[in-house]
N, C-alpha and C. Protein backbone atom coordinates (compact mmCIF):
# COMPACT_ATOMS: atom_id res chain seq x y z
N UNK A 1 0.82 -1.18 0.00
CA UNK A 1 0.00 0.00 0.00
C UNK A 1 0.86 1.25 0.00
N UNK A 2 1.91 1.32 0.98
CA UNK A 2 2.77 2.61 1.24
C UNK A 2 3.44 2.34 -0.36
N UNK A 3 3.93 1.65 -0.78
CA UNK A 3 4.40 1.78 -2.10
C UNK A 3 3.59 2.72 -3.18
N UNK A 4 2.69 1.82 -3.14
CA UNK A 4 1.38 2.26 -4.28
C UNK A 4 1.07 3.81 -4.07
N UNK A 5 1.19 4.41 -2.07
CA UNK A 5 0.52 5.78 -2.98
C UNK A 5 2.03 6.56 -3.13
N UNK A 6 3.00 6.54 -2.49
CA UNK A 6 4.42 7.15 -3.15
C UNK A 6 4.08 7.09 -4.19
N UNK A 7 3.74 6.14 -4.89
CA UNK A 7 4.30 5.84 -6.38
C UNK A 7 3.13 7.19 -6.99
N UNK A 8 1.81 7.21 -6.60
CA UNK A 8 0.86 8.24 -6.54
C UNK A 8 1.63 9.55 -6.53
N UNK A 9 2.01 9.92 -5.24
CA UNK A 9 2.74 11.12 -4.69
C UNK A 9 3.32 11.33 -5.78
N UNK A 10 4.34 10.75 -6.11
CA UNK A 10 4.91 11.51 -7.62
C UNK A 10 4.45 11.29 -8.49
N UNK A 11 3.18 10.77 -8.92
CA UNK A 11 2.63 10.97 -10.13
C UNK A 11 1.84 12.17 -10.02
N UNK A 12 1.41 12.70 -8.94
CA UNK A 12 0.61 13.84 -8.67
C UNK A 12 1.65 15.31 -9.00
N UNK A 13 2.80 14.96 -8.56
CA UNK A 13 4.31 15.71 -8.62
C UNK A 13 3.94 16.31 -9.83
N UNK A 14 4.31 15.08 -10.58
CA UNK A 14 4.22 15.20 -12.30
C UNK A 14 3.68 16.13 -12.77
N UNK A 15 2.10 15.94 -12.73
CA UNK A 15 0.96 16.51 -13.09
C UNK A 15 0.79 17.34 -12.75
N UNK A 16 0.92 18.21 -11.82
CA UNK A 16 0.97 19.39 -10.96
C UNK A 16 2.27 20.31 -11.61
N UNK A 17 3.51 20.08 -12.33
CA UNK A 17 4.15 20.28 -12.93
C UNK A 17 3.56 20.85 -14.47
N UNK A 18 3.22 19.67 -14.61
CA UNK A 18 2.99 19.30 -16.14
C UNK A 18 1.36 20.15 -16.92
N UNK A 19 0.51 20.31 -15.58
CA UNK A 19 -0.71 20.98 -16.03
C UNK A 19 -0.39 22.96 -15.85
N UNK A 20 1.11 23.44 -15.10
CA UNK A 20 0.64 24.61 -15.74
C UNK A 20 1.22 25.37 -17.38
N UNK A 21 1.44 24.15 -18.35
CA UNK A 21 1.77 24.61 -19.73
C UNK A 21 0.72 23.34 -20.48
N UNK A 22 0.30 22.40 -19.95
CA UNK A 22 -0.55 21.60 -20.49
C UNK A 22 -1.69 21.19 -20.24
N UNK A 23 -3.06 22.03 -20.90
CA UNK A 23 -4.33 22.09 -20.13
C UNK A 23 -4.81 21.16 -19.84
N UNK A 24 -4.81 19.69 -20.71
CA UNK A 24 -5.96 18.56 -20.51
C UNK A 24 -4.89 17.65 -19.41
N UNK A 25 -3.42 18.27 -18.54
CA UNK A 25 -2.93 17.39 -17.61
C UNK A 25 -3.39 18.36 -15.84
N UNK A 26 -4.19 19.09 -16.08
CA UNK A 26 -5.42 19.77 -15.37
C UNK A 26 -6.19 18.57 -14.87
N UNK A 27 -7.16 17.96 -16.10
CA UNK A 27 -8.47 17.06 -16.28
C UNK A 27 -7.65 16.03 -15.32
N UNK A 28 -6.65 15.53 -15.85
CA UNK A 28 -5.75 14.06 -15.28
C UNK A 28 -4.97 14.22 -13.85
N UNK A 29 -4.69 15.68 -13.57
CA UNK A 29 -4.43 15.72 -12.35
C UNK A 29 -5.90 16.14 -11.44
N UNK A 30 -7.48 16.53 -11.50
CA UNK A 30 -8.24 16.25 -10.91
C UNK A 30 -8.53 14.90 -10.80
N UNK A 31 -8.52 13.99 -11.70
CA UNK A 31 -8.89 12.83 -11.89
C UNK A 31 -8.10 12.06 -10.64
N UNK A 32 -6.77 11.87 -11.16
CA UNK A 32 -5.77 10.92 -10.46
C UNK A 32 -5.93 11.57 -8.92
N UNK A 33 -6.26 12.71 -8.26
CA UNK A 33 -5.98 13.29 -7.11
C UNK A 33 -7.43 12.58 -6.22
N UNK A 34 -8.61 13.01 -7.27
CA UNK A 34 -9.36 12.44 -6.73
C UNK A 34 -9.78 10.69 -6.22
N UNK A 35 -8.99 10.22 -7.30
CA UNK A 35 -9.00 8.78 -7.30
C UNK A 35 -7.99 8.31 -6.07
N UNK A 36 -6.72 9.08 -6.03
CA UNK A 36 -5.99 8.92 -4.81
C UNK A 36 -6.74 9.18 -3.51
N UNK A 37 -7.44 10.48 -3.41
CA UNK A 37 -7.75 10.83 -2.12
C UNK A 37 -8.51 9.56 -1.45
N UNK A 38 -10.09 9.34 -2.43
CA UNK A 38 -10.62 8.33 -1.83
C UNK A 38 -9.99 7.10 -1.82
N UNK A 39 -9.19 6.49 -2.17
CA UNK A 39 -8.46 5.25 -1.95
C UNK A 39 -7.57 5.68 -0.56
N UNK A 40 -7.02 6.50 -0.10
CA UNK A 40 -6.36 7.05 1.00
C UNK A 40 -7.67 6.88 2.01
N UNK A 41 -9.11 7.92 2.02
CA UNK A 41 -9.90 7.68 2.96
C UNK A 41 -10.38 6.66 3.52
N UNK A 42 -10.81 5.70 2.29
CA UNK A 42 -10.96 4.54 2.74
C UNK A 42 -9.92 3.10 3.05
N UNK A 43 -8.52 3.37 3.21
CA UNK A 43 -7.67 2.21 4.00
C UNK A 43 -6.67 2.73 4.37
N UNK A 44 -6.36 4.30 3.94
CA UNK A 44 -5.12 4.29 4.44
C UNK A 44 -5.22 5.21 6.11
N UNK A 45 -6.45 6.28 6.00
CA UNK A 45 -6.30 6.44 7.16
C UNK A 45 -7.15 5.88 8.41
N UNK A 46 -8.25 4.40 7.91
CA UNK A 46 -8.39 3.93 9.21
C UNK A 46 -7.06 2.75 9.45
N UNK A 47 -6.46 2.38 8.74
CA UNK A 47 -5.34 1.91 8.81
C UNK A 47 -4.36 2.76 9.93
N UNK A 48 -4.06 4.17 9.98
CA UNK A 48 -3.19 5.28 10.86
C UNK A 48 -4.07 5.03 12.13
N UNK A 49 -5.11 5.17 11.76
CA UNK A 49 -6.45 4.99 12.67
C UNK A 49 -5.98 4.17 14.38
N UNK A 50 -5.47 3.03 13.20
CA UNK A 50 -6.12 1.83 14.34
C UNK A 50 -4.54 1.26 14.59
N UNK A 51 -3.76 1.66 13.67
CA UNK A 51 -1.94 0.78 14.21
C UNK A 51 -1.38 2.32 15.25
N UNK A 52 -1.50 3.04 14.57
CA UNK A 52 -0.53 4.74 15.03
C UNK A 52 -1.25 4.93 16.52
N UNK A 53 -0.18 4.91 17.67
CA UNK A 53 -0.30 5.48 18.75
C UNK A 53 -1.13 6.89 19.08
N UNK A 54 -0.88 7.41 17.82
CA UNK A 54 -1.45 8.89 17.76
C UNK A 54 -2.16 8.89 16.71
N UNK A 55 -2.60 7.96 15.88
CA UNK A 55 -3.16 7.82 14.84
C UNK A 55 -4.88 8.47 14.85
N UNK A 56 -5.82 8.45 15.72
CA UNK A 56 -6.70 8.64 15.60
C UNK A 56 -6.12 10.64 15.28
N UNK A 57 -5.22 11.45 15.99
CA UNK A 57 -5.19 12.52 15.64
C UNK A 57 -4.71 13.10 14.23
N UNK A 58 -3.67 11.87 13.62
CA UNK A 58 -3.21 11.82 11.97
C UNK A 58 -4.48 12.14 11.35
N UNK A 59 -5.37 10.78 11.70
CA UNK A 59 -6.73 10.84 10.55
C UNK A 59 -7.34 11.56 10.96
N UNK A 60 -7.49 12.23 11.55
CA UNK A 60 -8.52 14.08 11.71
C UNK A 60 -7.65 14.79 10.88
N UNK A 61 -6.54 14.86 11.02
CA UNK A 61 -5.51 15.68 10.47
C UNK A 61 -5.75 15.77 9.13
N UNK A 62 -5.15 14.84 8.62
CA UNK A 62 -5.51 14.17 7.12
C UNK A 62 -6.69 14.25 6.86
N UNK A 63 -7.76 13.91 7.36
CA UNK A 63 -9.01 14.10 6.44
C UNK A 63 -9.58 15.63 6.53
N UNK A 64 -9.29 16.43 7.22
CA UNK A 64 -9.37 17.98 7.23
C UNK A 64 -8.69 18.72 6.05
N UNK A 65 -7.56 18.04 6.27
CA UNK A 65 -6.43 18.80 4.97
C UNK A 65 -7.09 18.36 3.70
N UNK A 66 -7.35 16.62 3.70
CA UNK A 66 -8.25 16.37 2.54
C UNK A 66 -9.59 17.13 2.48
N UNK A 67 -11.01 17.39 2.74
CA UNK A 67 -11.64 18.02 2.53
C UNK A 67 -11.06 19.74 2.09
N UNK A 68 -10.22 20.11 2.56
CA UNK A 68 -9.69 21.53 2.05
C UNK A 68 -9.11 21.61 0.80
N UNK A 69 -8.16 20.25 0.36
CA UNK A 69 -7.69 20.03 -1.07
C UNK A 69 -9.00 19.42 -1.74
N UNK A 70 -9.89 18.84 -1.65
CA UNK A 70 -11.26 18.95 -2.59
C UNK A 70 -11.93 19.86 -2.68
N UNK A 71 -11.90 20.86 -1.54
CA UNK A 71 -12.45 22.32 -2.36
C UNK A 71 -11.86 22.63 -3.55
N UNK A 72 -10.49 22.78 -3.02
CA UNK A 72 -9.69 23.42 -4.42
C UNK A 72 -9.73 22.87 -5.06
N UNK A 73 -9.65 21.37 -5.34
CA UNK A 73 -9.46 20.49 -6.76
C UNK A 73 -10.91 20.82 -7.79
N UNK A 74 -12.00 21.23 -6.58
CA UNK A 74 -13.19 21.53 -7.43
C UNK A 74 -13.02 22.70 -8.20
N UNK A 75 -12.51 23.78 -7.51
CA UNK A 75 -12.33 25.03 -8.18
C UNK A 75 -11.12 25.03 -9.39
N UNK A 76 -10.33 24.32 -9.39
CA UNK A 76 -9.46 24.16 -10.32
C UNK A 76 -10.43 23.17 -11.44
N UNK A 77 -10.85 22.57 -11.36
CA UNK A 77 -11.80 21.26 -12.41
C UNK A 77 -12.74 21.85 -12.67
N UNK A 78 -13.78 23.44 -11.83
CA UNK A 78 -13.82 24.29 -12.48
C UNK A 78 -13.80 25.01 -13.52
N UNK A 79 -12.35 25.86 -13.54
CA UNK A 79 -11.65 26.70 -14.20
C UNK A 79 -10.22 26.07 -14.14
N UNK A 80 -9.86 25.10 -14.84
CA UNK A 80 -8.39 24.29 -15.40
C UNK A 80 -7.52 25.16 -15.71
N UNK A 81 -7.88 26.47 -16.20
CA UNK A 81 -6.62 27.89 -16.71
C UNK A 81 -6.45 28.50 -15.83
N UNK A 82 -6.76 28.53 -14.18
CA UNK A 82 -6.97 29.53 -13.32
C UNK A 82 -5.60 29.08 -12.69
N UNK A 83 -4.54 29.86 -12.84
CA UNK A 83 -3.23 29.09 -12.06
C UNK A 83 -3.49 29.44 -10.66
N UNK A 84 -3.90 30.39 -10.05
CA UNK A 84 -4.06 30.55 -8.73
C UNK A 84 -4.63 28.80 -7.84
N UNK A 85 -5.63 28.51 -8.80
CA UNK A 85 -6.83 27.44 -8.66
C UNK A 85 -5.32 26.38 -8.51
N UNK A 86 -4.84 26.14 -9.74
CA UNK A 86 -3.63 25.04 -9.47
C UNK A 86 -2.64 25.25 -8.57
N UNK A 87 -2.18 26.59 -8.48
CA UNK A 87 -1.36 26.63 -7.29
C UNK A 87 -1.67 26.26 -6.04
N UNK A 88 -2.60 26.51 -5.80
CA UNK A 88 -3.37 26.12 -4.00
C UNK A 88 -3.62 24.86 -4.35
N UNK A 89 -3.48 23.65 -5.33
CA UNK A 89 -3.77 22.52 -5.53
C UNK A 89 -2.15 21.94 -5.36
N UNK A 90 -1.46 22.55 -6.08
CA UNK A 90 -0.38 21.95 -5.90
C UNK A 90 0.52 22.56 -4.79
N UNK A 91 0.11 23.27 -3.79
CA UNK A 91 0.84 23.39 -2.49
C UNK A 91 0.53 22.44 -1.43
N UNK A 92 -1.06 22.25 -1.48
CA UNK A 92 -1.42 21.33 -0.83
C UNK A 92 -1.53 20.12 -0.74
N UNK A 93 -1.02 19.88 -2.34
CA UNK A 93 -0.79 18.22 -2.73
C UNK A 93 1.06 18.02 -2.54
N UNK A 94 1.85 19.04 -2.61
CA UNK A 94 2.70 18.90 -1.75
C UNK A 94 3.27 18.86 -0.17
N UNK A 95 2.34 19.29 0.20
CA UNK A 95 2.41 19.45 2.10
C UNK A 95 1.70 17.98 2.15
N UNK A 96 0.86 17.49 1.70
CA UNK A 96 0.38 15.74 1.97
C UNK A 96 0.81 15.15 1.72
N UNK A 97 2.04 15.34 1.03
CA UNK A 97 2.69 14.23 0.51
C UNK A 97 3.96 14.52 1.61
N UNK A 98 4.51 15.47 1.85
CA UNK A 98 5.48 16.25 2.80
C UNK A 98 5.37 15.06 3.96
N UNK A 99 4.06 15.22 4.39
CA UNK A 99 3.39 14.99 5.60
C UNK A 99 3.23 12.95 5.79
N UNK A 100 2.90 12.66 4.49
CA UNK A 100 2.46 11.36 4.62
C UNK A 100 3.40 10.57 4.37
N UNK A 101 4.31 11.01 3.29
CA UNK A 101 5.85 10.26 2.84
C UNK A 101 6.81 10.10 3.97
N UNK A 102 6.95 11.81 4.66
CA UNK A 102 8.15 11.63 5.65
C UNK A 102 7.66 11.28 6.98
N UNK A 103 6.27 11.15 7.50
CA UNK A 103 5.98 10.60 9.00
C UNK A 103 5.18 9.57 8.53
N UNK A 104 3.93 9.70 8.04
CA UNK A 104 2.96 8.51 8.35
C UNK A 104 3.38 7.30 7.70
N UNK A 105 4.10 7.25 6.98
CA UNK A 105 4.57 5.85 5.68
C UNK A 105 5.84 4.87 6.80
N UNK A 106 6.83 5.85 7.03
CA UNK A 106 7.72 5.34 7.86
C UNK A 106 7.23 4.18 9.20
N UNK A 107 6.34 4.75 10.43
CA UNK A 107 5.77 4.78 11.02
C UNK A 107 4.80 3.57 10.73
N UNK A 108 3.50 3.71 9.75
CA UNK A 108 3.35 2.29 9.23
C UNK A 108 4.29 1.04 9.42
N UNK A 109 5.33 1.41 8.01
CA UNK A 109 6.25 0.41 8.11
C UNK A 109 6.25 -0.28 9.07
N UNK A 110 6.79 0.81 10.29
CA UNK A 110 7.43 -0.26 11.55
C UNK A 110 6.54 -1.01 11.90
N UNK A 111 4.96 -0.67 11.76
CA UNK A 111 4.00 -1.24 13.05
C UNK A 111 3.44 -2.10 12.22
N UNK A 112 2.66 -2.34 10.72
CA UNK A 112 2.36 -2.95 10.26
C UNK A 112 3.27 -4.51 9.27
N UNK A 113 2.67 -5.43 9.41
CA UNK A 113 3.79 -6.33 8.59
C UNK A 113 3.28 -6.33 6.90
N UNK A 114 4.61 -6.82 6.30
CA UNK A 114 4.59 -6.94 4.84
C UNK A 114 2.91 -7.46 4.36
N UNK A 115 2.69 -8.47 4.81
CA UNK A 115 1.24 -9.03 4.76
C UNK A 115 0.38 -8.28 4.63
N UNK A 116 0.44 -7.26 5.85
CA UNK A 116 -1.17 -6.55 5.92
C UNK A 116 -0.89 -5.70 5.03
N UNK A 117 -0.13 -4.90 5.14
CA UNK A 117 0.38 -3.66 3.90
C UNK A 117 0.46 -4.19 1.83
N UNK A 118 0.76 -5.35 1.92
CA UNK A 118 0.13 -5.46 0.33
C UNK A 118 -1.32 -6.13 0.11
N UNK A 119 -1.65 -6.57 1.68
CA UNK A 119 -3.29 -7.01 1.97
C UNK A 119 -4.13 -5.55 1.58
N UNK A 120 -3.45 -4.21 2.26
CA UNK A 120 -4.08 -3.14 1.85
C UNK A 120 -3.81 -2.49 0.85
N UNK A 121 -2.55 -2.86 0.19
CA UNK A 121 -2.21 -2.55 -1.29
C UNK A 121 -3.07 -2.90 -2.03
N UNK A 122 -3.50 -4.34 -2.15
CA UNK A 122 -4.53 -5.03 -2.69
C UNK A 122 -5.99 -3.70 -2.98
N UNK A 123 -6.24 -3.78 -1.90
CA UNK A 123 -7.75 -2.64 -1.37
C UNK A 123 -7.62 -1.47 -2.00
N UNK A 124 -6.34 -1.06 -2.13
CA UNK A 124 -6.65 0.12 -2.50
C UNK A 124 -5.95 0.59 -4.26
N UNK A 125 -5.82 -0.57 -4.65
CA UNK A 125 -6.00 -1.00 -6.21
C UNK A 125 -7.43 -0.87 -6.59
N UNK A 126 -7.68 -1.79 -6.46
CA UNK A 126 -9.68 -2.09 -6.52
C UNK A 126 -9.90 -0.69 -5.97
N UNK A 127 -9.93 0.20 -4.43
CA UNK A 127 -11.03 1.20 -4.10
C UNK A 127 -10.51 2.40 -5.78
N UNK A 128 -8.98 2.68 -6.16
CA UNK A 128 -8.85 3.77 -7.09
C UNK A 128 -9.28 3.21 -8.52
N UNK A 129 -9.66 2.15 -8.59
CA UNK A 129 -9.89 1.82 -9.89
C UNK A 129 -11.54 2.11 -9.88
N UNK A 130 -12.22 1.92 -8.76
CA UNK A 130 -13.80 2.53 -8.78
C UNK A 130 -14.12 3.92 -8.45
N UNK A 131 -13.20 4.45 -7.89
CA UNK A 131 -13.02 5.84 -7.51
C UNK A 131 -13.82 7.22 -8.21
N UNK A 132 -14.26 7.81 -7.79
CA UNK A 132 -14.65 9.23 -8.73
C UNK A 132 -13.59 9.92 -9.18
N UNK A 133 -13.99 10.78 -10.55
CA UNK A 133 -12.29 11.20 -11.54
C UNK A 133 -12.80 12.74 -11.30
N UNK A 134 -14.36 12.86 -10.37
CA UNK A 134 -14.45 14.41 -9.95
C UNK A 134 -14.09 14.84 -8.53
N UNK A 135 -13.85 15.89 -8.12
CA UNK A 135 -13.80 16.31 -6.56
C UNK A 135 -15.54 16.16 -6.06
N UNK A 136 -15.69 15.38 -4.91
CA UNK A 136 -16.79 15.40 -4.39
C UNK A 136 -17.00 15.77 -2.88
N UNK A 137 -16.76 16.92 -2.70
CA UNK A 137 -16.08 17.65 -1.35
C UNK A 137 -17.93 17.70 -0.09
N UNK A 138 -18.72 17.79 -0.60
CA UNK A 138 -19.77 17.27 0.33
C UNK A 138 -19.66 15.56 0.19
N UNK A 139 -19.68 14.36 -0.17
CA UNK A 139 -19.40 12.60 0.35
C UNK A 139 -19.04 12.93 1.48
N UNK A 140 -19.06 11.52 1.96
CA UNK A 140 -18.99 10.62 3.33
C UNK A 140 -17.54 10.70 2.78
N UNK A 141 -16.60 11.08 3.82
CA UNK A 141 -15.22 10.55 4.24
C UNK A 141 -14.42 9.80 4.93
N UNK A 142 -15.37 8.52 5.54
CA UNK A 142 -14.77 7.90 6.15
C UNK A 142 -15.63 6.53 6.02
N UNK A 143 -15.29 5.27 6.43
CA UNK A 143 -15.69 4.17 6.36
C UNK A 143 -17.03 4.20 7.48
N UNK A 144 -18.06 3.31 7.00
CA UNK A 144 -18.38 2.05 5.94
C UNK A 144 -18.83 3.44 4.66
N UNK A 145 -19.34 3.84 4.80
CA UNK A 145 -20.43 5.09 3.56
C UNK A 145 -19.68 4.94 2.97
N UNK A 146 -18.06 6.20 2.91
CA UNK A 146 -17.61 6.27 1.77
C UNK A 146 -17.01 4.91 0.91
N UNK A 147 -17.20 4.03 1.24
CA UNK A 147 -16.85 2.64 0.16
C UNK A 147 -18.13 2.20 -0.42
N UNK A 148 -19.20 2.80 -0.18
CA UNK A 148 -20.58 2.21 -0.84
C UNK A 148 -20.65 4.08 -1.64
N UNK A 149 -20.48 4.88 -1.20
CA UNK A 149 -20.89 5.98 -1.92
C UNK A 149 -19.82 6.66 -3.35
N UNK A 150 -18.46 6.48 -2.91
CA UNK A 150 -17.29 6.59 -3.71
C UNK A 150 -17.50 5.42 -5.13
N UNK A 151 -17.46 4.55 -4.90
CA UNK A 151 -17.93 3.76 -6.32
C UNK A 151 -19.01 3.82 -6.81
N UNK A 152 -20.48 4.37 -6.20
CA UNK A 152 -21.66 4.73 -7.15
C UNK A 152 -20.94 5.86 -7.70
N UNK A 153 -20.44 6.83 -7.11
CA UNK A 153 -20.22 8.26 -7.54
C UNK A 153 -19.43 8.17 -8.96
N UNK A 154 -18.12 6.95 -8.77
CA UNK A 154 -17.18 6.70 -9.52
C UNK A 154 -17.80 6.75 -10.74
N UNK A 155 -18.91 5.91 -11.12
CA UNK A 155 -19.79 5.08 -12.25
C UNK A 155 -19.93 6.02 -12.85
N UNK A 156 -21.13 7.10 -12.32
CA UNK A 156 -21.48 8.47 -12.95
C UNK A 156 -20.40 9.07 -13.19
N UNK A 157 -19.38 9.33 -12.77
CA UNK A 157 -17.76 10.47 -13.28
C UNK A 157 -17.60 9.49 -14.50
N UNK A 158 -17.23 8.42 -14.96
CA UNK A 158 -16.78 7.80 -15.43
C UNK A 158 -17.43 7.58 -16.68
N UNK A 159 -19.20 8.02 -16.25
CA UNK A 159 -19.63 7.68 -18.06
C UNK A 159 -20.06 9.26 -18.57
N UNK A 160 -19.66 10.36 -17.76
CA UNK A 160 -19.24 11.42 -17.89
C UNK A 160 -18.33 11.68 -18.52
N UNK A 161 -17.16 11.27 -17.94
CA UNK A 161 -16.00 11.69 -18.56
C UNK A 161 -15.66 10.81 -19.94
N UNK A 162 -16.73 9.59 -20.24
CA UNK A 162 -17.08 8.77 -21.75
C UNK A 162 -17.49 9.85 -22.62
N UNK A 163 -18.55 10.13 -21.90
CA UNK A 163 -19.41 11.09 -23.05
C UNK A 163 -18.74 12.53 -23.26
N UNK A 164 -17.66 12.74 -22.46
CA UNK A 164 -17.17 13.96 -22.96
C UNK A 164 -15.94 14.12 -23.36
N UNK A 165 -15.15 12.79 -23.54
CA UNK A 165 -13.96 12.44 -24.14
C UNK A 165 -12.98 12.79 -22.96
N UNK A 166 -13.29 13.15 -21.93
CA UNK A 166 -12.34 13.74 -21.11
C UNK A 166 -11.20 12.82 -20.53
N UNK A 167 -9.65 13.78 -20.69
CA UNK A 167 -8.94 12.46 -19.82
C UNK A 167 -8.51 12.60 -19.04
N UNK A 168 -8.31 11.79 -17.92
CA UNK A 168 -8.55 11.04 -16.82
C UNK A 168 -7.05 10.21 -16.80
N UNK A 169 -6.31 9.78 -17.36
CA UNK A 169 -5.23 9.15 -17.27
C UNK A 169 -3.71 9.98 -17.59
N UNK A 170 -2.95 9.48 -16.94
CA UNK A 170 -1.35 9.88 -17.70
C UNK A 170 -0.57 9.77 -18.94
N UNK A 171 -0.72 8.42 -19.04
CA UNK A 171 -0.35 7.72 -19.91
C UNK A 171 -1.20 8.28 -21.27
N UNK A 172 -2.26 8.77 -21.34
CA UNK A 172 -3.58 9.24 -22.31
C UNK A 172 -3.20 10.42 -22.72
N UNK A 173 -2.45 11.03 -21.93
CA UNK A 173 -2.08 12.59 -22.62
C UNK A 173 -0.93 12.99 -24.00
């Protein structure tokens, strides 16, 4: 799991880079951010939750900062040309990653074993592959809801973003 969202973290890097000279890596960095966040809500921070000594105060932490970066991701998915809109997207998708790479990932490590961590790698393959590719800053953010509400939501983004050619991937640009 800690692999999988690093590997995220800098794909978000990327894109956050890459969308202020390339408009449709805008579309792909709402997409991928949003698809990250909810795969994060739902395993990675009742996961901090329930191993981290201090964990129940991480996941307040984290899901506060997250609801504040889905405002903005809305206002940027919005208006995609508004660099202000991407800047406050990509400060804050750097301070979570700041935040989650250099304390909460480490920290995991120690407390969780190899097992459970690609057990939740597993989970959170499947939760970003059903994921919504829009910001949905009023949803349920936390377990059981958001795993029954995040993949209806996903369905509708998804035959949205069919019918409007929109992309949604990296590799697509």
């Amino acid at each position: 799991m800690l692999d999988l969202l690093h590997e995220d973290h800098e794909q978000l890097d990327r894109l956050c880079a890459r969308a202020t000279t390339e408009p449709k890596a805008s579309d792909v960095l709402v997409a991928m951010l949003a698809r990250h966040l909810s795969a994060e809500e739902q395993y990675l921070y009742p996961a901090i939750h329930s191993v981290l000594p201090e964990g129940p105060e991480i996941a307040e932490r984290e899901l506060a900062a997250d609801a504040e970066l889905l405002v903005a991701l809305r206002r940027l998915h919005a208006t995609p040309a508004d660099q202000a809109a991407l800047h406050s997207v990509t400060e804050r998708v750097r301070a979570h990653t700041r935040r989650t790479d250099g304390e909460v990932f480490p920290a995991l490590r120690e407390r969780c074993t190899d097992t459970e961590l690609v057990r939740l790698g597993n989970r959170v393959e499947i939760a970003r592959s059903a994921a919504p590719t829009r910001p949905h800053p009023g949803t349920p953010s936390t377990p059981p809801l958001n795993k029954v509400v995040d993949p209806a939501i996903g369905v509708v983004d998804k035959v949205m973003d069919a019918l409007s050619r929109r992309t949604t991937w990296e590799e697509d640009l």
